[in-house]
Protein backbone atom coordinates (compact mmCIF):
# COMPACT_ATOMS: atom_id res chain seq x y z
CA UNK A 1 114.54 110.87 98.75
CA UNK A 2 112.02 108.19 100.05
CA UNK A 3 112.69 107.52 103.66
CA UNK A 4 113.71 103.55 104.08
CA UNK A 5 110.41 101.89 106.49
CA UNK A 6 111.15 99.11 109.21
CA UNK A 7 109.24 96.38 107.92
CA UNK A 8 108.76 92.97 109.82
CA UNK A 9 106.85 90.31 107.85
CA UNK A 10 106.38 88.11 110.74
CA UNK A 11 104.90 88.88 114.42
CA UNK A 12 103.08 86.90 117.24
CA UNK A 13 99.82 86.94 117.85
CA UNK A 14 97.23 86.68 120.63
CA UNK A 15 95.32 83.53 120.47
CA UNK A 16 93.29 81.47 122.83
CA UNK A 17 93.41 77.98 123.35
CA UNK A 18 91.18 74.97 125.79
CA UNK A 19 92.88 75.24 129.22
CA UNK A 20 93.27 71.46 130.66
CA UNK A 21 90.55 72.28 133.88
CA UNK A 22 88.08 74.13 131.17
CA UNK A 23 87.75 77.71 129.69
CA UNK A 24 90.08 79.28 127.67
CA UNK A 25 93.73 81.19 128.24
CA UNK A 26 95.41 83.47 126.15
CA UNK A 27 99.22 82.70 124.18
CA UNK A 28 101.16 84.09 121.87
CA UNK A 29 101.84 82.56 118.15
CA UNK A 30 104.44 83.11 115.64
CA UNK A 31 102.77 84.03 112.64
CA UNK A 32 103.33 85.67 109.10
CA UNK A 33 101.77 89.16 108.78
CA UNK A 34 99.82 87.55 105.46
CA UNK A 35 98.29 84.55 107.33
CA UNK A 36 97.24 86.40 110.58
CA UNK A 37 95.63 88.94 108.06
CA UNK A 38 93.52 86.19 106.67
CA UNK A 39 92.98 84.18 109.95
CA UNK A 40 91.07 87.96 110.97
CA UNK A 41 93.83 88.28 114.08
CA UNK A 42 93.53 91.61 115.57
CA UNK A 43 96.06 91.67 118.62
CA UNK A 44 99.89 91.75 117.37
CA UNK A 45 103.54 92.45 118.82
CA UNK A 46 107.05 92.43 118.03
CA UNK A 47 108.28 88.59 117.78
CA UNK A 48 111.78 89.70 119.30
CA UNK A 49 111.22 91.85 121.81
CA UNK A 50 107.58 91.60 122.93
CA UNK A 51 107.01 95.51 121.66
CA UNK A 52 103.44 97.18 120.55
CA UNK A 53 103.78 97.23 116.32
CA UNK A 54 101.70 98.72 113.95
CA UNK A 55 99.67 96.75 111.15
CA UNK A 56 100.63 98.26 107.83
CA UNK A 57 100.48 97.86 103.46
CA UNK A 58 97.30 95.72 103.95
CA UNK A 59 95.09 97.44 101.07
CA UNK A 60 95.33 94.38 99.51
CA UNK A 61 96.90 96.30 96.18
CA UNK A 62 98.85 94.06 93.95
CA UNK A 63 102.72 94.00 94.66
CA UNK A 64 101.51 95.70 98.68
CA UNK A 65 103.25 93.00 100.76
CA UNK A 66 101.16 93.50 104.87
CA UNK A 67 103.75 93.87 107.81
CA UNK A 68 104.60 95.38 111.09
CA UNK A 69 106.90 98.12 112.18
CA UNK A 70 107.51 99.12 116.05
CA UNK A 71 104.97 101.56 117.42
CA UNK A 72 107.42 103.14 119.80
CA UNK A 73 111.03 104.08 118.50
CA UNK A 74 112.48 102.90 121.60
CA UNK A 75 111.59 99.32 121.03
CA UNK A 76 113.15 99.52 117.44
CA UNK A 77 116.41 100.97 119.17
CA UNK A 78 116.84 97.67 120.79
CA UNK A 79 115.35 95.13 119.05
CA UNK A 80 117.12 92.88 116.50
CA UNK A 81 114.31 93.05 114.13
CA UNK A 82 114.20 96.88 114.77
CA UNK A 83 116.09 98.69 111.57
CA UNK A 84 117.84 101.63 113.66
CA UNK A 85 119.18 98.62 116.05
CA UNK A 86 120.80 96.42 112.84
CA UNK A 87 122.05 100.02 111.80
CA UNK A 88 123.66 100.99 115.09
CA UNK A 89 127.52 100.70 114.88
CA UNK A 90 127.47 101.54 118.68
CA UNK A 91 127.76 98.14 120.36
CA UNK A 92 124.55 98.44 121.48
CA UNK A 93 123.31 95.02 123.26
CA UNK A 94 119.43 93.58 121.99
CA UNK A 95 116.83 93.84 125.15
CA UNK A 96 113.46 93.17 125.77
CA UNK A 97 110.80 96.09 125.09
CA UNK A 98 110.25 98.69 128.38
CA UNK A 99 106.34 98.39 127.82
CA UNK A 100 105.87 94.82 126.29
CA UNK A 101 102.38 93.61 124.99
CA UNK A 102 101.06 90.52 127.49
């Protein structure tokens, strides 16, 4: 039996924009796994709970969708995206990721 994956198809990632005095500062941007993938991004987290993920099913195979699944298990306890957290039937309450990506 195939074990069911946590896949996200969106995420944020790190960009850099023109700061009003000069240089540059760093934000976060909602993106789709697919477009950050082709805009060469290579800094990602969760879009829910500000979590490390992990970049996966980009070998660019036919019917291979590219997405993001929480690095640490704890993250995808709590998160609303996370697949054990929509599968709890504990009550358990969404929160923000202990080690979050700034």
């Amino acid at each position: 039996m195939a074990v069911e994956r946590e896949k996200m198809y969106e995420c944020e990632v790190r960009r850099r924009r023109l700061k009003p005095g000069g240089g540059y500062e760093p934000y976060w941007k909602l993106k789709s796994v697919a477009v950050a993938l082709v805009d060469e991004d290579t800094e990602f987290r969760c879009k829910d709970c500000f979590g490390a993920v992990k970049l996966l099913g980009r070998t660019g195979k036919t019917g291979i969708v590219a997405y993001v699944e929480h690095k640490l298990s704890a993250d995808a306890e709590f998160c609303p995206s996370g697949l054990i957290f929509q599968r709890a039937t504990d009550g358990r309450v969404a929160k923000p990721s202990a080690n979050p990506v700034v």
